[in-house]
C-alpha atoms as a PDB file:
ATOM      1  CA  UNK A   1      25.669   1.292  51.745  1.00  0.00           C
ATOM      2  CA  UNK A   2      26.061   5.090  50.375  1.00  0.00           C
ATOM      3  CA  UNK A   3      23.505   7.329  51.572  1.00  0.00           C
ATOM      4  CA  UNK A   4      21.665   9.648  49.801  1.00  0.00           C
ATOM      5  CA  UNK A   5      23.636  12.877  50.753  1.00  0.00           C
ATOM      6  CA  UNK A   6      26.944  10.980  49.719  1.00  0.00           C
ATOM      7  CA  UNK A   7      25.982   9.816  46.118  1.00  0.00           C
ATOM      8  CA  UNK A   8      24.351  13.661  45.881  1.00  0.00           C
ATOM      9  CA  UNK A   9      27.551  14.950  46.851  1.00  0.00           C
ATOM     10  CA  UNK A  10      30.015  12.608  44.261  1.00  0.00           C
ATOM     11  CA  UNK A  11      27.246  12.750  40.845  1.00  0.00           C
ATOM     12  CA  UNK A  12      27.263  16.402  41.912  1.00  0.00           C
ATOM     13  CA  UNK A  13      30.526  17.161  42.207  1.00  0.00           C
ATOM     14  CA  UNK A  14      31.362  14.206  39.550  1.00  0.00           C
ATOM     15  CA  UNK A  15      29.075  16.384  36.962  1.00  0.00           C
ATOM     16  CA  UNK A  16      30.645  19.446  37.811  1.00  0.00           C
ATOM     17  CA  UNK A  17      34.579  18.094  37.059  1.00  0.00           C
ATOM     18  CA  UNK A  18      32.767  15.965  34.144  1.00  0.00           C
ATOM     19  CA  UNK A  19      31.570  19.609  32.375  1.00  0.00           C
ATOM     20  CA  UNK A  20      35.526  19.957  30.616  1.00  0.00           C
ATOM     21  CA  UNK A  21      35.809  15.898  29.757  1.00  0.00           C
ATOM     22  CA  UNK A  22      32.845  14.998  28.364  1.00  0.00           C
ATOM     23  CA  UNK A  23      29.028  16.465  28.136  1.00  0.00           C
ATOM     24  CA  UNK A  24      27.450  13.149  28.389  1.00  0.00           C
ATOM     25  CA  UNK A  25      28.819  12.123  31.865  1.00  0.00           C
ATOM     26  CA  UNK A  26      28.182  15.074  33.355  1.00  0.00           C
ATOM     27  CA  UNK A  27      24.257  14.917  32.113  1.00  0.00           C
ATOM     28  CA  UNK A  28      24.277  11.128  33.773  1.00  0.00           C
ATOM     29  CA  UNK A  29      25.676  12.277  36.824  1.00  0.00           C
ATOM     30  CA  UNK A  30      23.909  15.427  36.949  1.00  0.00           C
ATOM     31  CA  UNK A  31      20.680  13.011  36.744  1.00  0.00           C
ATOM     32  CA  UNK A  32      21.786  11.034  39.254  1.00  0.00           C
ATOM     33  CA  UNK A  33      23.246  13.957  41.784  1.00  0.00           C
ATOM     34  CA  UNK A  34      18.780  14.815  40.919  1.00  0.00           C
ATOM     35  CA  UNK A  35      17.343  11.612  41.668  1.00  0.00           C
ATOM     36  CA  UNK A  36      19.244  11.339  45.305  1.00  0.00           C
ATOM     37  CA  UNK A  37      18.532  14.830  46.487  1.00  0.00           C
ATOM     38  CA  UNK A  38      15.020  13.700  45.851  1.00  0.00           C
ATOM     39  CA  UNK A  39      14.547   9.623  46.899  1.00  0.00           C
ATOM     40  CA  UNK A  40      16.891  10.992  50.326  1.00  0.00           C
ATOM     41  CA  UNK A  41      14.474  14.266  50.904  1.00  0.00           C
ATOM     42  CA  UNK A  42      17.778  16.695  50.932  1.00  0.00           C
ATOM     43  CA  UNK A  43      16.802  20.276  51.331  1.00  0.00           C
ATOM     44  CA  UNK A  44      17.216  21.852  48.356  1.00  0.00           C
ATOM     45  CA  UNK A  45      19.443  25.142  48.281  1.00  0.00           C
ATOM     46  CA  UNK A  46      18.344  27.591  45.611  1.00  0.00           C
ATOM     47  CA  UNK A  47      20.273  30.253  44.491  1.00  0.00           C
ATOM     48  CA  UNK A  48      18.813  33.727  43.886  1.00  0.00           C
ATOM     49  CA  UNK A  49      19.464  32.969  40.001  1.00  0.00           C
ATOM     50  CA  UNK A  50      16.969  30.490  39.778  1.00  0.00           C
ATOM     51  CA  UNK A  51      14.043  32.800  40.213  1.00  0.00           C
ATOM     52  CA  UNK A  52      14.722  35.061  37.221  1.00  0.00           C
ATOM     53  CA  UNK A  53      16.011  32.229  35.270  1.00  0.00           C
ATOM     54  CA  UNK A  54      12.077  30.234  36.285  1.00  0.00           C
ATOM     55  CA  UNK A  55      10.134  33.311  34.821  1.00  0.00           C
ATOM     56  CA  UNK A  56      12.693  33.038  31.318  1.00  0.00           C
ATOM     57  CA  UNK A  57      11.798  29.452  31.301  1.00  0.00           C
ATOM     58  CA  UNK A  58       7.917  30.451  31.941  1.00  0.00           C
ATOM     59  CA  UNK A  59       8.378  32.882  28.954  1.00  0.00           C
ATOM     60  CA  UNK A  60       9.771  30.654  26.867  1.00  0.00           C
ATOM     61  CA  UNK A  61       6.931  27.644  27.131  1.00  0.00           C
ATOM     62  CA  UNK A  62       4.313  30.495  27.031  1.00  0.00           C
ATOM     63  CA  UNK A  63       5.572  31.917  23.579  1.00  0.00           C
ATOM     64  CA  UNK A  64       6.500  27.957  21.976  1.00  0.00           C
ATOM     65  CA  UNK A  65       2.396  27.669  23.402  1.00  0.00           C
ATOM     66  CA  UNK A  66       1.268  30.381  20.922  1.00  0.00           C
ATOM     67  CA  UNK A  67       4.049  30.205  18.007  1.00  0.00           C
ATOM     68  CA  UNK A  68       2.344  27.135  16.302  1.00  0.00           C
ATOM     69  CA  UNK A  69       5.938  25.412  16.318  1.00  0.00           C
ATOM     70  CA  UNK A  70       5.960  23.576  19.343  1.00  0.00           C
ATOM     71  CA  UNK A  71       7.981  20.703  18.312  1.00  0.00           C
ATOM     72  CA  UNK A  72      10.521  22.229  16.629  1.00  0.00           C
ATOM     73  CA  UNK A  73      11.261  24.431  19.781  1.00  0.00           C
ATOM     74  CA  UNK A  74      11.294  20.907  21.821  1.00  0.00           C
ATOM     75  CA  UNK A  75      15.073  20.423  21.374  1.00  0.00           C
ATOM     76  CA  UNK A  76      15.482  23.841  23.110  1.00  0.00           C
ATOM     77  CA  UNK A  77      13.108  22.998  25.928  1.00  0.00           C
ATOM     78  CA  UNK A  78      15.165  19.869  26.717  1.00  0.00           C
ATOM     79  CA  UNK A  79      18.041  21.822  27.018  1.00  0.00           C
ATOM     80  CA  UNK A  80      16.462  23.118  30.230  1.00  0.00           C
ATOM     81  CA  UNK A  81      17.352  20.172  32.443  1.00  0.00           C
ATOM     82  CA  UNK A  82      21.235  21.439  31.912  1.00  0.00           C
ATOM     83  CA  UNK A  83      20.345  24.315  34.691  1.00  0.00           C
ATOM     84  CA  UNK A  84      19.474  21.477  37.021  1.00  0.00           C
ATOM     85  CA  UNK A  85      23.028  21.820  37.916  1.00  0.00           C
ATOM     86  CA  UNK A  86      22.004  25.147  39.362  1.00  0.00           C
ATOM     87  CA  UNK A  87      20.312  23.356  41.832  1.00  0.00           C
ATOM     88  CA  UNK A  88      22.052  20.237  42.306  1.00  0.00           C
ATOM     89  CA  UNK A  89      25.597  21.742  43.210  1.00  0.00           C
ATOM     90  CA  UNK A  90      24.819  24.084  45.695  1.00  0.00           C
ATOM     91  CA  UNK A  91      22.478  21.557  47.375  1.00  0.00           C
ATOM     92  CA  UNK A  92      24.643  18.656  47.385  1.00  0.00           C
ATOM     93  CA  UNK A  93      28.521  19.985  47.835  1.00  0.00           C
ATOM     94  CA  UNK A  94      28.317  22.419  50.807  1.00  0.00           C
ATOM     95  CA  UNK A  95      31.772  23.923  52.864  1.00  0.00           C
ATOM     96  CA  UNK A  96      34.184  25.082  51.742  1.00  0.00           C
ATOM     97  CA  UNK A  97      36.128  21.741  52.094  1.00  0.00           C
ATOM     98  CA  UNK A  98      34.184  19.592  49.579  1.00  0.00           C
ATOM     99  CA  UNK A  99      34.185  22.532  47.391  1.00  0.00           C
ATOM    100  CA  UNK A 100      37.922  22.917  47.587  1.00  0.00           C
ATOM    101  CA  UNK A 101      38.014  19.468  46.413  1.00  0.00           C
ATOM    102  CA  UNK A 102      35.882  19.449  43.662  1.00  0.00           C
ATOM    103  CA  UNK A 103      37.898  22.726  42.406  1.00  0.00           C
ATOM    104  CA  UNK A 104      41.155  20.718  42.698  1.00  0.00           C
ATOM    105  CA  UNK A 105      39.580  17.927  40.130  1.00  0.00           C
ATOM    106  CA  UNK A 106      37.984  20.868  37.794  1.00  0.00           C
ATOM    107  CA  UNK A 107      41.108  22.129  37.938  1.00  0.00           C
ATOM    108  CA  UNK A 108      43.220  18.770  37.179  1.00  0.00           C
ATOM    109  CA  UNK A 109      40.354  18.035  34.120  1.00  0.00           C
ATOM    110  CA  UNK A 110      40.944  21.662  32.675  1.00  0.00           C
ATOM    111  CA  UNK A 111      44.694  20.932  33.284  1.00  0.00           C
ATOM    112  CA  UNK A 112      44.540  18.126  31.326  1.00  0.00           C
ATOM    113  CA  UNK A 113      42.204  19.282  28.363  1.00  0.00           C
ATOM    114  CA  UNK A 114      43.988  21.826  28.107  1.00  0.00           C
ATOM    115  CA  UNK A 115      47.559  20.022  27.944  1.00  0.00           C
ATOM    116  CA  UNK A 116      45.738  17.907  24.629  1.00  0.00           C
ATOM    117  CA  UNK A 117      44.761  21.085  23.199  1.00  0.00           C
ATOM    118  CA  UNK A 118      48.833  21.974  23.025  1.00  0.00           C
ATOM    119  CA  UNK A 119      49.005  18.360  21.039  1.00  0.00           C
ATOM    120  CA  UNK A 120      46.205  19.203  18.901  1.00  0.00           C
ATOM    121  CA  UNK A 121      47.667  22.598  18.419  1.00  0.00           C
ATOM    122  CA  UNK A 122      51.177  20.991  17.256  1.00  0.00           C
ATOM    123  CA  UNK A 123      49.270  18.502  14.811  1.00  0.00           C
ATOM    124  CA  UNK A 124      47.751  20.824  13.267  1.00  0.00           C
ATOM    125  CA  UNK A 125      50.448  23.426  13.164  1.00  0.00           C
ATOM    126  CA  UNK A 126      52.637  20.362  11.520  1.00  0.00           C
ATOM    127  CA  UNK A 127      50.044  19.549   8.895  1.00  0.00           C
ATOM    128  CA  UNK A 128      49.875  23.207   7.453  1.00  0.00           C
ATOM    129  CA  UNK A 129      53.288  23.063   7.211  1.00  0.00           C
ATOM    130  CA  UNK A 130      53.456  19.534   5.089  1.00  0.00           C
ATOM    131  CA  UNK A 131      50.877  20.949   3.164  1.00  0.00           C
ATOM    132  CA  UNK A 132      52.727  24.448   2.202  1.00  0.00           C
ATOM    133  CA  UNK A 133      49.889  25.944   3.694  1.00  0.00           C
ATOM    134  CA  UNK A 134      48.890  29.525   5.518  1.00  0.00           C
ATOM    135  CA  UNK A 135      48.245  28.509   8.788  1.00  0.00           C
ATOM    136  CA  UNK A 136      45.946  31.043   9.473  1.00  0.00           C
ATOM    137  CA  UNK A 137      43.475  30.101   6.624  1.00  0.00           C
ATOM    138  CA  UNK A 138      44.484  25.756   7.615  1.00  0.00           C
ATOM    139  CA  UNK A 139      43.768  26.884  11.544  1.00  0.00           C
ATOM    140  CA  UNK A 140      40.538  29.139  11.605  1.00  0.00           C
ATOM    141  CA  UNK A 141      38.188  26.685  10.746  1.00  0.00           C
ATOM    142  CA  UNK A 142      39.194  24.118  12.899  1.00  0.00           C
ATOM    143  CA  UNK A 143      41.206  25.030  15.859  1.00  0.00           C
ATOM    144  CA  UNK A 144      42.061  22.944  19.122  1.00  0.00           C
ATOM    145  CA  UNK A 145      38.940  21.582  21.041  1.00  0.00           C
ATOM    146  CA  UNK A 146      40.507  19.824  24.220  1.00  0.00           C
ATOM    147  CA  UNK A 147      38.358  16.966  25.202  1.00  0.00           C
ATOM    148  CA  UNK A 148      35.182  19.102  23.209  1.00  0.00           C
ATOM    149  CA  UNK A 149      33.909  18.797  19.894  1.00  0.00           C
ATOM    150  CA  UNK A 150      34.307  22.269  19.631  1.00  0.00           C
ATOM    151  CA  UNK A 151      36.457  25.154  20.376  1.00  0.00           C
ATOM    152  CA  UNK A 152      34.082  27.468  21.472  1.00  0.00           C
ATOM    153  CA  UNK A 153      32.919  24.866  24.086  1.00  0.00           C
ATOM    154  CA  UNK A 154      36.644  24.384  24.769  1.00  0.00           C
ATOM    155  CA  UNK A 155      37.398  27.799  25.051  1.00  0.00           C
ATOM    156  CA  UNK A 156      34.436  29.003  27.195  1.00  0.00           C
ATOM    157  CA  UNK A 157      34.966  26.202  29.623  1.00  0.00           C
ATOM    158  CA  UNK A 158      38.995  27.516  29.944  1.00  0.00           C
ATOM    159  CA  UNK A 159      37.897  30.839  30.971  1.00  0.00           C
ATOM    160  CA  UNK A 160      35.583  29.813  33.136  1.00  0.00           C
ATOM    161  CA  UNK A 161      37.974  27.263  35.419  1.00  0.00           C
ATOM    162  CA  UNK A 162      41.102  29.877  35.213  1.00  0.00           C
ATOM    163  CA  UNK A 163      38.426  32.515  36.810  1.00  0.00           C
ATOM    164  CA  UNK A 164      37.920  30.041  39.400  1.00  0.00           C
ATOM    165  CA  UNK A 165      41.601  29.190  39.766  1.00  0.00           C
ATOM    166  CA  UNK A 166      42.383  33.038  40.102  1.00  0.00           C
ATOM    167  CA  UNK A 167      39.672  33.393  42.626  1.00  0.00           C
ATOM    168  CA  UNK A 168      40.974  30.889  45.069  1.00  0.00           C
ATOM    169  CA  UNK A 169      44.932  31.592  44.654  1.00  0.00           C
ATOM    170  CA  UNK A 170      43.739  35.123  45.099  1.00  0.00           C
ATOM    171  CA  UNK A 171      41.274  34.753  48.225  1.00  0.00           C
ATOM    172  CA  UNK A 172      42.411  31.235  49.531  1.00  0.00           C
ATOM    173  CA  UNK A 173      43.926  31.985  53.427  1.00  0.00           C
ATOM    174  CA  UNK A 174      47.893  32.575  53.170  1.00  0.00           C
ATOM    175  CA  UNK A 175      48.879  29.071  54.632  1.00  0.00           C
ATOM    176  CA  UNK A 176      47.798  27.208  51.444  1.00  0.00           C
ATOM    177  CA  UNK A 177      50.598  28.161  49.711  1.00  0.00           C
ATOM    178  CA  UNK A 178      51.395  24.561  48.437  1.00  0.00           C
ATOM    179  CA  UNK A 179      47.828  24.551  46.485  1.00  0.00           C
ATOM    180  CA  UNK A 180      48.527  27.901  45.793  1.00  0.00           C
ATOM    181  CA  UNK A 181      51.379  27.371  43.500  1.00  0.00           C
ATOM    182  CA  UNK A 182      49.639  23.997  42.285  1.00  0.00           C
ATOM    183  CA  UNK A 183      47.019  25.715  41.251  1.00  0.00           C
ATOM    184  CA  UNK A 184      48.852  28.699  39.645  1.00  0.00           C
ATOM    185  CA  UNK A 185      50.884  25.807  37.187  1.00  0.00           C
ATOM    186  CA  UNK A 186      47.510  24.907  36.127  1.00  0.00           C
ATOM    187  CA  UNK A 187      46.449  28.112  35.889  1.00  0.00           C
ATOM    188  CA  UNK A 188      48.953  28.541  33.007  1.00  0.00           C
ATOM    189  CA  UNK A 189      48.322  25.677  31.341  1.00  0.00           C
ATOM    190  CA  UNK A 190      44.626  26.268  30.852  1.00  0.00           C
ATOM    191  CA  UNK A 191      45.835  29.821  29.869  1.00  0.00           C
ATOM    192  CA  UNK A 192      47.594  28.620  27.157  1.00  0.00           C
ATOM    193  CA  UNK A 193      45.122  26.370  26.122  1.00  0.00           C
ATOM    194  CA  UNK A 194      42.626  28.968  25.815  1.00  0.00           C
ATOM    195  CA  UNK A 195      44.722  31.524  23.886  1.00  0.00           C
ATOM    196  CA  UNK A 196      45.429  28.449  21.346  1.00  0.00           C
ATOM    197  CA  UNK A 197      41.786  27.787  20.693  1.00  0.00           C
ATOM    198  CA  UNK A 198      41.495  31.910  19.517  1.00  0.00           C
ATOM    199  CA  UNK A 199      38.445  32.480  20.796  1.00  0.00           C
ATOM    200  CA  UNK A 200      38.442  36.355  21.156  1.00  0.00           C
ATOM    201  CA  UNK A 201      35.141  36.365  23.262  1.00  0.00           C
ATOM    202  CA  UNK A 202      36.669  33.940  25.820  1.00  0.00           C
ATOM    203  CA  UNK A 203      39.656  36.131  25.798  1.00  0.00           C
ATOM    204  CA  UNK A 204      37.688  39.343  26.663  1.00  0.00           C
ATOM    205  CA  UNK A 205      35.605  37.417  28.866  1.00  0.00           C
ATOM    206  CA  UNK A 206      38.541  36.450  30.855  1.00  0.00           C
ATOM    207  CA  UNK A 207      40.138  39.490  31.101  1.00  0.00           C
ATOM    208  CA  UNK A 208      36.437  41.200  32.294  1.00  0.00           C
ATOM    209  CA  UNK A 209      36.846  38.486  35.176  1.00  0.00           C
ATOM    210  CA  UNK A 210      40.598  39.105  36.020  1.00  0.00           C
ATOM    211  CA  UNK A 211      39.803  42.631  36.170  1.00  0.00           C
ATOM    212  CA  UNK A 212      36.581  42.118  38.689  1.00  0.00           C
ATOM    213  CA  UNK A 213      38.796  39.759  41.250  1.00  0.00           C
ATOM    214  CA  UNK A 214      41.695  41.943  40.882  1.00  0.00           C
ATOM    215  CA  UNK A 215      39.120  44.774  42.361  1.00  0.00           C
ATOM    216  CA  UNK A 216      38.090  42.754  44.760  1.00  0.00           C
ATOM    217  CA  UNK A 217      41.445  41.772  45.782  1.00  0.00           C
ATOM    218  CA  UNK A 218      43.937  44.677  45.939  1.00  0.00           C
ATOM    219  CA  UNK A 219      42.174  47.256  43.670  1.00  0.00           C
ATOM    220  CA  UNK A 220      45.473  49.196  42.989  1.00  0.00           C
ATOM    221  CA  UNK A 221      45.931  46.138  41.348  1.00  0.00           C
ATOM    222  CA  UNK A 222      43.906  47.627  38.310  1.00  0.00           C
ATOM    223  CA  UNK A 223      46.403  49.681  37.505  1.00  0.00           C
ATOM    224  CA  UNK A 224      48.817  46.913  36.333  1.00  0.00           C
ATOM    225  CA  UNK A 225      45.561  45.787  33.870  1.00  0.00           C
ATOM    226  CA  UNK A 226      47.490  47.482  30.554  1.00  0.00           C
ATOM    227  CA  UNK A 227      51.030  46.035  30.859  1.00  0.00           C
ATOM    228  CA  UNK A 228      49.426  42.081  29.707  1.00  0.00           C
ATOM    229  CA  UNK A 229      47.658  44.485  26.954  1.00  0.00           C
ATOM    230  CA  UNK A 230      50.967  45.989  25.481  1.00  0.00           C
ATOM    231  CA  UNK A 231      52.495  42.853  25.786  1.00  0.00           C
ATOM    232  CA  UNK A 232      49.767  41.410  23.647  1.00  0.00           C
ATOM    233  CA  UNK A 233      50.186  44.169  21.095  1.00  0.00           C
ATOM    234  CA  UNK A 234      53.558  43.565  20.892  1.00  0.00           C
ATOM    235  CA  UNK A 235      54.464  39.942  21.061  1.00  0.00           C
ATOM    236  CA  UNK A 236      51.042  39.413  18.916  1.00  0.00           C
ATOM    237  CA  UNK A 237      52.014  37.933  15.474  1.00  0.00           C
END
């Protein structure tokens, strides 16, 4: 029979790889990765984050308190048990060996999402042109999603795995060179995926965090920060 700490560790982790496939499952196992850190008594781990983040959540319930629209702001206060995962990660997958592994499945998921998005991108690409259509105008409204509903979801998610990719091919020891390049082809092809959902702000985003492990890294490094940009201007259509 599983013990607690195991079932933590795989809804945990599950909910974590689960965030790029689909919403719902990571929720479930989120409230399951919960319910065995409790019934087994696991020392929690909090993160410094969770202290600021308690007062905002304080603030909030004070102000719906006095705004006279309590339940319409109830949808929003549900949305707090999403930052369990705060709580539940860092408690449940500890060492740098079970997080290695749960980065390798993020990283597969993305991978994977990602690889749809180039489908959905090609669908869509082939309908404007059956329809003698600017693809611009046929695209904008409703660009590639990945395993999301949405491409902002899509996109966000992209930036944030490819920032975790970087930081491990970047600071992993120099004798994992197998992941290393592993991880690098995935790198790519969440890359892709999240310049072919056009989401600008995920863009920026990503290049902020490229720029802040490339610091940390070699910080010379830096200086090679504008050849991607005149690329971009250039090969940019």
């Amino acid at each position: 029979m599983l013990n607690p700490e195991t079932i933590a560790l795989v809804c945990a982790g599950g909910a974590a790889v689960c965030t790029v496939i689909s919403i719902a499952a990571t929720q479930i196992l989120l409230g399951g990765a919960v319910l065995a850190i409790v019934a087994g008594r696991i020392r929690p781990r909090v993160p410094p984050i969770l202290w600021p983040l308690g007062v905002w959540f304080v603030w909030t319930l004070l102000s719906i308190l006095v705004n006279g629209h309590a339940i319409q702001a109830l949808p929003q206060v549900k949305k707090f048990y999403v930052y369990l995962v705060l709580l539940a990660i860092p408690t449940a997958v500890q060492g740098l060996a079970r997080v290695g592994v749960v980065l390798r499945w993020l990283a597969a998921a993305a991978a994977a999402s990602s690889a749809w998005s180039v489908v959905q991108f090609y669908e869509k690409y082939s309908a404007s042109v059956e329809q003698n259509r600017s693809f611009y105008e046929f695209y904008v409204g409703d660009r590639v999603t990945g395993f999301m509903s949405h491409w902002m979801t899509f996109g966000g998610e992209m930036m944030i795995v490819v920032l975790l990719i970087g930081g491990f091919v970047l600071f992993a020891p120099s004798d994992a060179r197998r992941e290393k390049v592993w991880f690098s082809a995935a790198a790519v092809l969440i890359t892709l995926g999240l310049i072919l959902a056009w989401t600008r702000g995920m863009w920026v985003g990503a290049a902020a965090g490229g720029l802040i492990l490339l610091w940390n890294w070699r910080r010379w490094s830096v200086l090679l920060a504008p050849v991607p940009v005149v690329l971009i201007l250039v090969l940019n259509p």
